[in-house]
Protein backbone atom coordinates (compact mmCIF):
# COMPACT_ATOMS: atom_id res chain seq x y z
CA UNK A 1 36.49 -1.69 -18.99
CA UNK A 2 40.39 -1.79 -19.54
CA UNK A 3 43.06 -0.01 -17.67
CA UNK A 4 43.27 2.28 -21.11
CA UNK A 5 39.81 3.38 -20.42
CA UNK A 6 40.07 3.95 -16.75
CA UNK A 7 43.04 6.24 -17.28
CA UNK A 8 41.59 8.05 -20.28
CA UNK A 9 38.67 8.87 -17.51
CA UNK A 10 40.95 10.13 -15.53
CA UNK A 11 42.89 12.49 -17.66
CA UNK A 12 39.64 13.76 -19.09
CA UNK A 13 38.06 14.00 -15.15
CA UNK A 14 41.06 16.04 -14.26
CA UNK A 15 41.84 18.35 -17.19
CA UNK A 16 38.62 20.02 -17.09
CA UNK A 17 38.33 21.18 -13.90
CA UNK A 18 36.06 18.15 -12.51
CA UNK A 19 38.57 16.86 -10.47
CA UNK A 20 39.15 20.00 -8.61
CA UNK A 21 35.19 20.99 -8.38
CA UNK A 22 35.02 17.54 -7.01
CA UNK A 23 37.66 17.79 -3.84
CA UNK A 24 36.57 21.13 -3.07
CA UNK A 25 33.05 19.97 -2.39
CA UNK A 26 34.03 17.22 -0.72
CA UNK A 27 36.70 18.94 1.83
CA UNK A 28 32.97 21.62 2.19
CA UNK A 29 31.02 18.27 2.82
CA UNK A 30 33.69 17.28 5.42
CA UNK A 31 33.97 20.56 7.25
CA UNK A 32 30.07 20.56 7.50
CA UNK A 33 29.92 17.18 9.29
CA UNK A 34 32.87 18.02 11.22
CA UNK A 35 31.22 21.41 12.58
CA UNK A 36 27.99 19.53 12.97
CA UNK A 37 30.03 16.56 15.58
CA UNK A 38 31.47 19.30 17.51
CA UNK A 39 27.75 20.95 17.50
CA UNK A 40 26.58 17.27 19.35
CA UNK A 41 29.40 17.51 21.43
CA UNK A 42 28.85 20.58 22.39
CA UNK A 43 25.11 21.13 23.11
CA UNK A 44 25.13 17.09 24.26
CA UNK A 45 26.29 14.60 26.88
CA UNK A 46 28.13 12.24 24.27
CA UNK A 47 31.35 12.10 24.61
CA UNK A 48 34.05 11.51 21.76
CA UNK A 49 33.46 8.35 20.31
CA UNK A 50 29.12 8.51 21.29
CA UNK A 51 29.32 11.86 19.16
CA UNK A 52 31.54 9.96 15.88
CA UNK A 53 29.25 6.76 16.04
CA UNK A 54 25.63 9.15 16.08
CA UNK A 55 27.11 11.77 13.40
CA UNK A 56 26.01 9.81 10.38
CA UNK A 57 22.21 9.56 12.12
CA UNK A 58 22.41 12.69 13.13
CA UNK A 59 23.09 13.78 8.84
CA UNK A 60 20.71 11.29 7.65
CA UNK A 61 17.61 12.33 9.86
CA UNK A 62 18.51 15.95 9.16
CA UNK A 63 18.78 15.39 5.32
CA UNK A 64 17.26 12.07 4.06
CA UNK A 65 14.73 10.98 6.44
CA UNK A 66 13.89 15.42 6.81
CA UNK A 67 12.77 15.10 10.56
CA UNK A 68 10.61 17.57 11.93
CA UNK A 69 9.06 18.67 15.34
CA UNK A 70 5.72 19.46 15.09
CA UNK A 71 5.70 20.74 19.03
CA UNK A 72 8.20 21.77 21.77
CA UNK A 73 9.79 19.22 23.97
CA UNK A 74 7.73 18.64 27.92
CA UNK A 75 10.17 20.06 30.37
CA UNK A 76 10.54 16.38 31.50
CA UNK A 77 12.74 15.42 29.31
CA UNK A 78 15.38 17.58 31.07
CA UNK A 79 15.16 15.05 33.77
CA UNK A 80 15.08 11.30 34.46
CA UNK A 81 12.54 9.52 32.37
CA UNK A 82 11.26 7.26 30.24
CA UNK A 83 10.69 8.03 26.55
CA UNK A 84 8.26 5.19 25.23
CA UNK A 85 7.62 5.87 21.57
CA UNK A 86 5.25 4.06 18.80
CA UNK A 87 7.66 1.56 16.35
CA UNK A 88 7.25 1.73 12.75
CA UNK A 89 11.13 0.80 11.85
CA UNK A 90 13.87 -0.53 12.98
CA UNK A 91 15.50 3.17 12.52
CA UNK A 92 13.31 4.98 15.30
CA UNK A 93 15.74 5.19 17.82
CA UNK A 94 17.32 7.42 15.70
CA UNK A 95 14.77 9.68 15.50
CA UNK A 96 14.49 9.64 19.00
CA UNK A 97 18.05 10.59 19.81
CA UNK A 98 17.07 13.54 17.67
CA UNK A 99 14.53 14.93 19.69
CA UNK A 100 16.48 14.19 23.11
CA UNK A 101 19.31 15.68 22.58
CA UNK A 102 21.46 13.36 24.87
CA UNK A 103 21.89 9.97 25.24
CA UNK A 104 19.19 7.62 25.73
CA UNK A 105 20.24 3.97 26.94
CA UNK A 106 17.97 1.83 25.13
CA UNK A 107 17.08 -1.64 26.16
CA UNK A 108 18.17 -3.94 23.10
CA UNK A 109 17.50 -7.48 23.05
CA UNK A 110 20.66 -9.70 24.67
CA UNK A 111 21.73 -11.77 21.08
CA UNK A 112 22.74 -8.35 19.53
CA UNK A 113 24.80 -7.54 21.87
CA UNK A 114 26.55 -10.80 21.82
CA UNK A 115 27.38 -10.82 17.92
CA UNK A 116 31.27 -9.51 17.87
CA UNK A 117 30.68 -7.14 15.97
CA UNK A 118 27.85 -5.26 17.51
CA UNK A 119 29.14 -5.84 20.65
CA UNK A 120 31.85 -3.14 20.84
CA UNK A 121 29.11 -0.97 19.08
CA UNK A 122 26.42 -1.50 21.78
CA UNK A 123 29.10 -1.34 24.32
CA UNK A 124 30.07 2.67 23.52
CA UNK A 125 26.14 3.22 22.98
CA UNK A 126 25.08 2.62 26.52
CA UNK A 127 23.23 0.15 25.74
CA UNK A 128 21.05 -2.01 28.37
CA UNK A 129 20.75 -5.94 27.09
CA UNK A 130 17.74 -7.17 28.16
CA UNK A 131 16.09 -10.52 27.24
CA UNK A 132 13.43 -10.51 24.98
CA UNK A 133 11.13 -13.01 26.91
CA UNK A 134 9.90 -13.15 30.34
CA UNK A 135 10.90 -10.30 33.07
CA UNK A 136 14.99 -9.54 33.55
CA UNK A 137 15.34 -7.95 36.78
CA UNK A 138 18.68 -7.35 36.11
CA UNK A 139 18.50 -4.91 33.14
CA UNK A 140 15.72 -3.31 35.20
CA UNK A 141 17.61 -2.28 38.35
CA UNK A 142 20.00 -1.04 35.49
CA UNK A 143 16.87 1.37 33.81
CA UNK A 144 15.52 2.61 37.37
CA UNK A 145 18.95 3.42 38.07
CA UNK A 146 20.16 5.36 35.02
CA UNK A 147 16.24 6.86 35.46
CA UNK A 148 17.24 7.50 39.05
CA UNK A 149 20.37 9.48 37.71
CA UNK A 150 18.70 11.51 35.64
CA UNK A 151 19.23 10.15 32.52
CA UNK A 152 16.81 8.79 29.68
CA UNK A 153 15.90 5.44 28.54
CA UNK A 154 14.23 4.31 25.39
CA UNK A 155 11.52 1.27 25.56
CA UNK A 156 9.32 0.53 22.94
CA UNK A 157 6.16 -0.32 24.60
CA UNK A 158 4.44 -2.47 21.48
CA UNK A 159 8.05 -4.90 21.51
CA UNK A 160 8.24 -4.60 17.94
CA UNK A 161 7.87 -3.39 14.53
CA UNK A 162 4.21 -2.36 13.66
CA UNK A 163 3.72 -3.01 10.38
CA UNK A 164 -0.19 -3.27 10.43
CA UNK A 165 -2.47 -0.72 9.82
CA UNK A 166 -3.58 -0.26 13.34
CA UNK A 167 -2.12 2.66 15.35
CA UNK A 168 -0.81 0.32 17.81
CA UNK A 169 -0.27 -3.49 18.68
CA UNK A 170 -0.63 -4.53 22.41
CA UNK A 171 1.53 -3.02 24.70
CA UNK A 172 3.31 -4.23 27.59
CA UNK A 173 3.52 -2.56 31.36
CA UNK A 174 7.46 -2.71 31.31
CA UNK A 175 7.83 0.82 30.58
CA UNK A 176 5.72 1.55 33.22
CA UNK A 177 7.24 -0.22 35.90
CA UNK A 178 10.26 0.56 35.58
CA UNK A 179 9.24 4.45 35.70
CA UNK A 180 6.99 3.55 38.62
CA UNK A 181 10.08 2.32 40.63
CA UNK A 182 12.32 4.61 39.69
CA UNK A 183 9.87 7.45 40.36
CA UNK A 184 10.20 9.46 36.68
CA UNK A 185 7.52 9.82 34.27
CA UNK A 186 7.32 8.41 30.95
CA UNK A 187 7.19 10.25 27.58
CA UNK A 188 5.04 9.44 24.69
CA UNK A 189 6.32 10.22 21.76
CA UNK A 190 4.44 9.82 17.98
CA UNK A 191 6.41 8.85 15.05
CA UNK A 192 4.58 9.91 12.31
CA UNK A 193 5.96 8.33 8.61
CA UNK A 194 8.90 6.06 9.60
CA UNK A 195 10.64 4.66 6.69
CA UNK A 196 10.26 1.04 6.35
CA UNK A 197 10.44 -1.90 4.29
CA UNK A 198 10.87 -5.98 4.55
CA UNK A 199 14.56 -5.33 5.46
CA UNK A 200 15.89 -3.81 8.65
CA UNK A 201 18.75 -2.00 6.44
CA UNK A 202 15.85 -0.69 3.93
CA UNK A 203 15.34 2.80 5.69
CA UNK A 204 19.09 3.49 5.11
CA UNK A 205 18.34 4.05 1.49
CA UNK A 206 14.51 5.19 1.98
CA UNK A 207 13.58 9.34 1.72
CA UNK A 208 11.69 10.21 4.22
CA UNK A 209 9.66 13.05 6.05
CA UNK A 210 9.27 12.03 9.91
CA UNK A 211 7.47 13.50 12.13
CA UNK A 212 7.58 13.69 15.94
CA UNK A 213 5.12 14.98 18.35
CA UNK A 214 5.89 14.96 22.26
CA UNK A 215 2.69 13.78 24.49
CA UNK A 216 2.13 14.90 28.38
CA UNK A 217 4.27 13.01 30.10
CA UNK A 218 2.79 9.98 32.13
CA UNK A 219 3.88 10.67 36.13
CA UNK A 220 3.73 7.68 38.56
CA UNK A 221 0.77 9.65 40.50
CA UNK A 222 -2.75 8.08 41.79
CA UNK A 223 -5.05 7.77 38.88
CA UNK A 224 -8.52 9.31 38.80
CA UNK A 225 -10.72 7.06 38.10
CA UNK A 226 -13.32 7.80 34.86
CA UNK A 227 -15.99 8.27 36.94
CA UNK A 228 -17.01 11.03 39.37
CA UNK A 229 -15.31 9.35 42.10
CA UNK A 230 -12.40 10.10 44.13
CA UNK A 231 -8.98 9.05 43.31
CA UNK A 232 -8.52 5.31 44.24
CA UNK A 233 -5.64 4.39 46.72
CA UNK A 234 -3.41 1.77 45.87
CA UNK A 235 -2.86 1.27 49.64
CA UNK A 236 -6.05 -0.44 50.46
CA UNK A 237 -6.08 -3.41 52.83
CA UNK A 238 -5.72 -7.01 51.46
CA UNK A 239 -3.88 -5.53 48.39
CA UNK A 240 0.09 -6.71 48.35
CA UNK A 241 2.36 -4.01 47.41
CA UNK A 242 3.32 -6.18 43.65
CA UNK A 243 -1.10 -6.14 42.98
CA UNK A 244 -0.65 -2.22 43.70
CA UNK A 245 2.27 -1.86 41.37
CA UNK A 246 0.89 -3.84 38.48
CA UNK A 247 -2.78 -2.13 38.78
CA UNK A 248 -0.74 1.55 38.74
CA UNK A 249 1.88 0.25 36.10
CA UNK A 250 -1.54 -0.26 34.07
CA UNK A 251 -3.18 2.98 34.55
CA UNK A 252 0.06 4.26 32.85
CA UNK A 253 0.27 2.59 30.29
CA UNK A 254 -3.48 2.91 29.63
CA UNK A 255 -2.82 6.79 29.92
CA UNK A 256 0.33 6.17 27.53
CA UNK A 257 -1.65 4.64 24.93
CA UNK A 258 -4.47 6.93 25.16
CA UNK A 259 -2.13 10.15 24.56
CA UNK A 260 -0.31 7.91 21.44
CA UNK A 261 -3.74 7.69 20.02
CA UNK A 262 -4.42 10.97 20.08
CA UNK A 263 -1.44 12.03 18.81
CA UNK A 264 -2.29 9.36 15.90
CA UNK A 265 -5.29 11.42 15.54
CA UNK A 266 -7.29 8.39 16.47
CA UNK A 267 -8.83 8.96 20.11
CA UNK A 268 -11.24 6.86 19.55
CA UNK A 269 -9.47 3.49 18.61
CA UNK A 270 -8.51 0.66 20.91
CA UNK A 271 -5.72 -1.07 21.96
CA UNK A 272 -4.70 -3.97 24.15
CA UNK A 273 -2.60 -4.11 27.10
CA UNK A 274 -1.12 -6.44 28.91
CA UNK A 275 -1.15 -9.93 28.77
CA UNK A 276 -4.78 -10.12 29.25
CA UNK A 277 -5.09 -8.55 26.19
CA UNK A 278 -8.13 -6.67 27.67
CA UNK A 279 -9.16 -3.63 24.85
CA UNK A 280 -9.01 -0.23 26.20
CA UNK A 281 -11.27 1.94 24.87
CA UNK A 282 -11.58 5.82 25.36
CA UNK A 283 -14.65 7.19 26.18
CA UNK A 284 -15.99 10.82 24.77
CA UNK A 285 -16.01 11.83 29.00
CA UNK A 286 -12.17 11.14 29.67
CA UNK A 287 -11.11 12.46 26.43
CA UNK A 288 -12.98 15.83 27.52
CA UNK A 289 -11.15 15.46 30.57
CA UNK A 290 -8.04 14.79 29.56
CA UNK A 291 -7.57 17.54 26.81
CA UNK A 292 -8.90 19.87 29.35
């Protein structure tokens, strides 16, 4: 194409009235996104800059990835807590900013926040950098405290992407810790039909329809056990205060993972928690109990 064509283009574009048609719906488009920012900042916590960055999610789940609520929000999640969704693609934390409504500091793994780039990005986010291996106490005393506060933070309890068919890979206590120190509950929440391909960019470009479906939320309370008998006490002599906190920690997550699965519609699958990898299986009594 020569510069004689180009410029032929644009005499025709603009004689006919294209040109025109074409700013005017572009100046609507722009007054629609900018009325939709100062909607965030108004009925949100973000401030300037949190509101600009989150505006083009905020479009996209609204009008390509069509994200819908199929239930109302617990009144927890006016509170501290922790939201702990499923993870079918690398764009679900979008989807959960959606449904919170204010900011969520998510723990992201340490390298991304280290490429210059992405820094100054995960910097105005809120962001917590965590490592992805082994415990790092200091990006927990970070989550218990922003929990403390009153805010929300995002963990993904399966660590990464499920691309299987199963309704979830093993699961991790972290989540639960940190809500059992803090002293908040933690929020399931089911992503149903995350866009997804072999390329973290590949939802940007995918249609979608996502749905999300709150759970109960998970409090750090004394578990009943699935028998007839009392509620156990963590308390009891000869058991050290971290054996107490890892045995609760693990009644919440297996209570997380059994409220994911039925919000999979799968109550009756298993999953594995921990690094013992021990299945956890829900029997036809506790499901009776819990939807009761």
């Amino acid at each position: 194409m020569n510069a004689n064509m180009i410029w032929n283009w644009l005499e025709t574009w603009t004689s006919d009235g294209s040109f025109t048609l074409s700013l005017v719906w572009l100046a609507g488009l722009s007054l629609v996104a900018i009325g939709y920012g100062l909607k965030l900042m108004w009925q949100s916590d973000y401030g300037f800059s949190e509101s600009v960055l989150y505006l083009p999610a905020y479009l996209l789940g609204r009008l390509l990835w069509r994200v819908q609520f199929t239930n109302p929000p617990p009144p927890e999640l006016r509170s501290g807590a922790i939201l702990a969704p499923n993870h079918r693609s690398s764009v679900d934390p979008m989807f959960i900013q959606l449904a919170a409504k204010r900011r969520v500091h998510w723990m992201v793994a340490k390298e991304y926040c280290q490429i210059p780039v992405m820094s100054a990005l995960m910097k105005a986010l809120q962001v917590i950098p965590t490592n992805r291996s082994g415990t790092d106490i200091n990006s927990t005393k970070i989550a218990m405290r922003y929990a403390q506060q009153g805010r929300l933070v995002g963990m993904f309890p399966e660590g990464r992407i499920n691309v299987t068919a199963a309704p979830l890979l093993p699961v991790r206590a972290g989540a639960a810790m940190v809500a059992l120190k803090a002293g908040v509950p933690i929020i399931p929440l089911y992503l149903h039909g995350s866009p997804f391909r072999e390329s973290v960019l590949s939802p940007l470009l995918m249609p979608a329809r996502v749905q999300i479906t709150f759970g109960q939320a998970v409090h750090p309370v004394e578990p009943q056990l699935e028998t007839n008998e009392p509620a156990q006490q963590f308390d009891e002599s000869g058991d050290s205060p971290r054996a107490n906190n890892q045995r609760q920690a693990t009644w919440m997550m297996q209570r997380w993972g059994q409220s994911m699965l039925r919000l999979a519609g799968r109550p009756h699958a298993t999953f594995e928690l921990g690094s013992s990898r021990a299945k956890v299986r829900r029997d036809s009594k506790q499901s009776a109990n819990d939807q009761a």
